[in-house]
Protein backbone atom coordinates (compact mmCIF):
# COMPACT_ATOMS: atom_id res chain seq x y z
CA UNK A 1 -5.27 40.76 -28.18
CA UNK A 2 -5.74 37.63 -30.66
CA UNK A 3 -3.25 34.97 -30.17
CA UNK A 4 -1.99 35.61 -33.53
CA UNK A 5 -1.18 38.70 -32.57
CA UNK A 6 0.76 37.98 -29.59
CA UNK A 7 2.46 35.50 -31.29
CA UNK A 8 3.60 37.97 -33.77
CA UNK A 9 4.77 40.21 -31.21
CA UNK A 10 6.70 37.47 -28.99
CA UNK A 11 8.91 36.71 -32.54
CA UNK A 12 9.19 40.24 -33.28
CA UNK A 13 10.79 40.79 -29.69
CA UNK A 14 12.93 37.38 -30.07
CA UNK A 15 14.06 38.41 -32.92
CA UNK A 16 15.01 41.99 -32.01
């Protein structure tokens, strides 16, 4: 997993 990625999903799930 790229660290863009994870990013992406740590927002996602702050978001959510």
């Amino acid at each position: 997993m790229s660290t863009t990625e994870f990013g992406t999903k740590c927002t996602y799930f702050s978001i959510t």
